[in-house]
C-alpha atoms as a PDB file:
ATOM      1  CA  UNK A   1     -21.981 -15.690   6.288  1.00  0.00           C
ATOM      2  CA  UNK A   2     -19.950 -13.919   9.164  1.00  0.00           C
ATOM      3  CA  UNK A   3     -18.070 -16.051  12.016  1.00  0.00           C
ATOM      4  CA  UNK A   4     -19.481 -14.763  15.541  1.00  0.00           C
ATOM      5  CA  UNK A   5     -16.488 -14.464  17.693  1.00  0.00           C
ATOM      6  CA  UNK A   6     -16.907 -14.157  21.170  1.00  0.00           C
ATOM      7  CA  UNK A   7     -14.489 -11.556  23.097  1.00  0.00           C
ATOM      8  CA  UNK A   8     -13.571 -11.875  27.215  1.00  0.00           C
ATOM      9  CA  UNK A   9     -13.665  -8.202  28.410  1.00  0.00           C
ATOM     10  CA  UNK A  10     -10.319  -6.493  30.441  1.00  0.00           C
ATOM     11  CA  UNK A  11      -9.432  -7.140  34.025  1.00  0.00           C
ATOM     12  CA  UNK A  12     -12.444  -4.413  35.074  1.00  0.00           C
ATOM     13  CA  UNK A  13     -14.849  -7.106  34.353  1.00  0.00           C
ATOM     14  CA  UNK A  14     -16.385  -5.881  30.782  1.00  0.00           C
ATOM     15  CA  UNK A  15     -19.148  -7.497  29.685  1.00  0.00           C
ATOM     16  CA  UNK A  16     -18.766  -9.934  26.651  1.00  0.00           C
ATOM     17  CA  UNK A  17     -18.664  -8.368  23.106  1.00  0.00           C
ATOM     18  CA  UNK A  18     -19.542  -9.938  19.865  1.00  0.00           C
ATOM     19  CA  UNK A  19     -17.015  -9.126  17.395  1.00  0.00           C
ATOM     20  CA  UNK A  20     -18.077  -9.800  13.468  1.00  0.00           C
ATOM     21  CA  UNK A  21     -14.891 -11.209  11.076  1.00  0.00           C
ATOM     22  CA  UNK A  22     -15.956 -11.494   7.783  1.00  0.00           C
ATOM     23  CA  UNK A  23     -15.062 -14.903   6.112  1.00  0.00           C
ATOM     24  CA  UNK A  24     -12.218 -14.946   3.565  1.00  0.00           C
ATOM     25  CA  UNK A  25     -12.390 -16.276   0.796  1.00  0.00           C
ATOM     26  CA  UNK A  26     -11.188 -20.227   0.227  1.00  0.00           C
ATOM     27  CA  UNK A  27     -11.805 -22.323  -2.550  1.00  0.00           C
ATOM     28  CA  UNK A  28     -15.259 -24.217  -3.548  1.00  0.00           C
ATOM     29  CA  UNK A  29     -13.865 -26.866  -5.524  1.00  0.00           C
ATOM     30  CA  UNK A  30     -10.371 -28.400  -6.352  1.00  0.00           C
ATOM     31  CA  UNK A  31      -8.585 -27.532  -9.797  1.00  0.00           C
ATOM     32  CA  UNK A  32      -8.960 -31.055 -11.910  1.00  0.00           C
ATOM     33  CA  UNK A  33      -5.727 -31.893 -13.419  1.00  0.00           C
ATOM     34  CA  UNK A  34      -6.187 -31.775 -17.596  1.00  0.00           C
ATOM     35  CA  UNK A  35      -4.596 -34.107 -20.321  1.00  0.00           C
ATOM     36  CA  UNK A  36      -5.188 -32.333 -23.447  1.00  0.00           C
ATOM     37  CA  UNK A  37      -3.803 -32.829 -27.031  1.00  0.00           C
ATOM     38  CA  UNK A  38      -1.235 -30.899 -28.527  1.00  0.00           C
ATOM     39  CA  UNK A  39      -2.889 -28.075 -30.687  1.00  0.00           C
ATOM     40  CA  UNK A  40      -6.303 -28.080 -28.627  1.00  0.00           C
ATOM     41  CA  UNK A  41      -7.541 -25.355 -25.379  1.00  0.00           C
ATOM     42  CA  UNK A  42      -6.706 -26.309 -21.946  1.00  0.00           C
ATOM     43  CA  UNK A  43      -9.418 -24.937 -19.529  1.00  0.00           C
ATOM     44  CA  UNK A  44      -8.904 -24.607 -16.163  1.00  0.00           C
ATOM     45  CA  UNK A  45     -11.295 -23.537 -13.726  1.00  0.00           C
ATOM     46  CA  UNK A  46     -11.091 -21.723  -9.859  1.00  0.00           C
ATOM     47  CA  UNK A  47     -14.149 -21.751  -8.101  1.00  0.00           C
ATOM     48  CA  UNK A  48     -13.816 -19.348  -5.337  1.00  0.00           C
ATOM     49  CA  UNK A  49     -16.847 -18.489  -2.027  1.00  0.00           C
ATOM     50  CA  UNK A  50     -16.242 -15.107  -0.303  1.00  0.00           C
ATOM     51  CA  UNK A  51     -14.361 -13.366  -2.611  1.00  0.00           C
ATOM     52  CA  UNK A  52     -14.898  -9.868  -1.111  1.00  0.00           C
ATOM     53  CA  UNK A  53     -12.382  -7.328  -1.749  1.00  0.00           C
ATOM     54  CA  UNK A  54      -9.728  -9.939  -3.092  1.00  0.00           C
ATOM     55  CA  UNK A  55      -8.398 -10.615  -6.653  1.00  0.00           C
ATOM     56  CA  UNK A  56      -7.863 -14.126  -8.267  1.00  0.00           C
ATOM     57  CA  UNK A  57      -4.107 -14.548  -9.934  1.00  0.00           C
ATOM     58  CA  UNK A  58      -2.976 -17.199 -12.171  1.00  0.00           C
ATOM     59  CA  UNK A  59       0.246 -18.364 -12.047  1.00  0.00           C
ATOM     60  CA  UNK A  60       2.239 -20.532 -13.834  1.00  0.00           C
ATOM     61  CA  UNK A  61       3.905 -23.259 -11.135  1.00  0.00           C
ATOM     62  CA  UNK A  62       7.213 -23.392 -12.358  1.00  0.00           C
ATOM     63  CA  UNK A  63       8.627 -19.755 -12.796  1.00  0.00           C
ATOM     64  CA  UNK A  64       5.881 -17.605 -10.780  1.00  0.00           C
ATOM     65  CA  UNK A  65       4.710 -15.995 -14.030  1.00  0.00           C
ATOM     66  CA  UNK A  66       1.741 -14.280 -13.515  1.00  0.00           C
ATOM     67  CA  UNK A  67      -0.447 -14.720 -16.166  1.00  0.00           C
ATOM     68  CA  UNK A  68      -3.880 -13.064 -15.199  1.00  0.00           C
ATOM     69  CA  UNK A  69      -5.490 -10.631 -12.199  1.00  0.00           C
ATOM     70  CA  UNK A  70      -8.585 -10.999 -11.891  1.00  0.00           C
ATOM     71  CA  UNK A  71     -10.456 -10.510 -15.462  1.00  0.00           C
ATOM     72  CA  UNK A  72      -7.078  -9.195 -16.961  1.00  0.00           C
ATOM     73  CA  UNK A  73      -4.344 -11.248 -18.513  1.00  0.00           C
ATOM     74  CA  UNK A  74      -0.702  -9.610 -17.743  1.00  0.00           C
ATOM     75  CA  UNK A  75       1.261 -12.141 -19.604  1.00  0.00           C
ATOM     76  CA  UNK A  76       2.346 -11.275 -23.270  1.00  0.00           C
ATOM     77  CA  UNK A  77       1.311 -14.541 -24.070  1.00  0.00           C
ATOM     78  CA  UNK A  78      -1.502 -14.010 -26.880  1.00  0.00           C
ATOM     79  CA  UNK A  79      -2.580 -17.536 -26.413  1.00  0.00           C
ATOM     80  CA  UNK A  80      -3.503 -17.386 -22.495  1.00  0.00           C
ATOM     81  CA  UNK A  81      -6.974 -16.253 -21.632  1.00  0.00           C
ATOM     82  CA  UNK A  82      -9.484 -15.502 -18.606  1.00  0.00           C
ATOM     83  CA  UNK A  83     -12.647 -15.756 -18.656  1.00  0.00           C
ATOM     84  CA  UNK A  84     -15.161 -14.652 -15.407  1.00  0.00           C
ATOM     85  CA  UNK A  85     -18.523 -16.053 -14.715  1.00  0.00           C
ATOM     86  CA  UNK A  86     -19.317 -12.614 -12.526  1.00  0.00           C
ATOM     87  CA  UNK A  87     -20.395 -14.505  -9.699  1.00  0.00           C
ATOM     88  CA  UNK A  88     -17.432 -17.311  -8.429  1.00  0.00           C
ATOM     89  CA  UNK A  89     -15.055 -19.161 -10.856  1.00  0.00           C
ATOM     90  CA  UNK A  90     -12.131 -17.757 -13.273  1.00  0.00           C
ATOM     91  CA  UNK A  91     -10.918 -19.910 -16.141  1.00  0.00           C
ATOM     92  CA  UNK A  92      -7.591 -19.666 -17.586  1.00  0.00           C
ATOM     93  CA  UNK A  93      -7.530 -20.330 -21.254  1.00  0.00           C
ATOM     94  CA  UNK A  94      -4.639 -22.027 -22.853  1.00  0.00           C
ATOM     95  CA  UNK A  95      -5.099 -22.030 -26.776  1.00  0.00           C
ATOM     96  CA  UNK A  96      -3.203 -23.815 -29.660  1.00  0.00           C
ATOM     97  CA  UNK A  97      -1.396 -26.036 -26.901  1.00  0.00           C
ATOM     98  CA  UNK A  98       2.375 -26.448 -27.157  1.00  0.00           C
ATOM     99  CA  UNK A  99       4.545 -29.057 -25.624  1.00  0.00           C
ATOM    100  CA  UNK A 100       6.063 -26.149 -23.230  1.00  0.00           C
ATOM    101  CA  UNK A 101       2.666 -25.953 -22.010  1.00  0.00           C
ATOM    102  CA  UNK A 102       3.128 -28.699 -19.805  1.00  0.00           C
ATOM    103  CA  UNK A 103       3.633 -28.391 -16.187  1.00  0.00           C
ATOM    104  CA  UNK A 104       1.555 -27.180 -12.970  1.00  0.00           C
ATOM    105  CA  UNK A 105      -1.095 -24.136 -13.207  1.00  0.00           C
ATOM    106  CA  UNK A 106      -1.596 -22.007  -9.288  1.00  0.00           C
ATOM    107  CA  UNK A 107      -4.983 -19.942  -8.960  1.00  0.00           C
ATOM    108  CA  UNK A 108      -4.192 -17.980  -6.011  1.00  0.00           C
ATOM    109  CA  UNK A 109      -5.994 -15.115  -3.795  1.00  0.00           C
ATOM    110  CA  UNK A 110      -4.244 -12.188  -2.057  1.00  0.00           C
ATOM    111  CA  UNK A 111      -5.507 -12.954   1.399  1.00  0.00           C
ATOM    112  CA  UNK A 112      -2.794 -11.695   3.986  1.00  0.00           C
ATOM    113  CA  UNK A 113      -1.386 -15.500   3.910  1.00  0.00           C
ATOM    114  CA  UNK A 114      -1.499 -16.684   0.140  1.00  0.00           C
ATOM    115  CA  UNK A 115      -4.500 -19.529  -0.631  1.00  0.00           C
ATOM    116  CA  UNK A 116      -3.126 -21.628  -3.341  1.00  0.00           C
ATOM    117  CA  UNK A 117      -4.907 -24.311  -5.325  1.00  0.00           C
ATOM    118  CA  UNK A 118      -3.032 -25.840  -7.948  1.00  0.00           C
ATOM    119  CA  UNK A 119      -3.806 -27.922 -11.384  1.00  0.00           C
ATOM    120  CA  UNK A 120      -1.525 -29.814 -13.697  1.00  0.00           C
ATOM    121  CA  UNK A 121      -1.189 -30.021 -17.386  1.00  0.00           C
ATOM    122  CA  UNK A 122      -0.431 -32.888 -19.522  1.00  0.00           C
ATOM    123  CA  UNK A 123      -0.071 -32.219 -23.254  1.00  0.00           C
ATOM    124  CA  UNK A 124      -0.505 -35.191 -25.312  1.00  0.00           C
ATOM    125  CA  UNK A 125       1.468 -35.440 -28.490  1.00  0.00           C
ATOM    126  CA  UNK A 126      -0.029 -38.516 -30.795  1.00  0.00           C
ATOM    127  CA  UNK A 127       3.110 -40.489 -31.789  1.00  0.00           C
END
């Protein structure tokens, strides 16, 4: 869908102009915060409209690691995953939980000013 923007000509009187901005991207749904068991997958999901040109990061909260871009995961970690539907959501895979797991999960796009949704994970250990 474009935005229709409607642009008041110079001081010589121009005629109006119609000038097209294409939407960027924002998020379709908020990230549900996740309680999972120690040992299980935590699965969190970013669904994103208007994607365009832009990449989807995820980032853990509390140190800025990156973790994936786009269908690629950048962290070391061999227990962190993404996985791409090809049309609008990411999910970022956390396998064989750990208690240092826990803590807050960013998807982010690289619009000009940073769009941020964030999701929080609670590992449960069975006492």
């Amino acid at each position: 869908m474009l935005n229709l923007i409607h642009v008041r000509g110079t001081k010589l009187n121009k005629e109006w102009s119609t000038v097209h901005l294409l939407d960027e991207p924002d998020f379709a749904i908020p990230i549900h915060n996740l309680t999972v068991p120690l040992g299980r997958e935590a699965i969190f999901s970013c669904t994103v409209n208007n994607i365009g040109k832009y990449k989807v990061a995820w980032v853990r909260a509390e140190d800025q690691t990156i973790l994936t871009l786009h269908t690629k995961v950048v962290t070391h970690n061999n227990r962190i995953g993404v996985t791409y539907d090809g049309l609008n959501t990411w999910q970022l895979r956390i396998r064989q939980l750990k208690e240092t797991d826990r803590g807050c999960y960013m998807c982010q796009i690289n619009t000009a000013i940073m769009r941020i949704e964030k999701g929080c994970l609670d590992v449960y250990v069975d006492s």
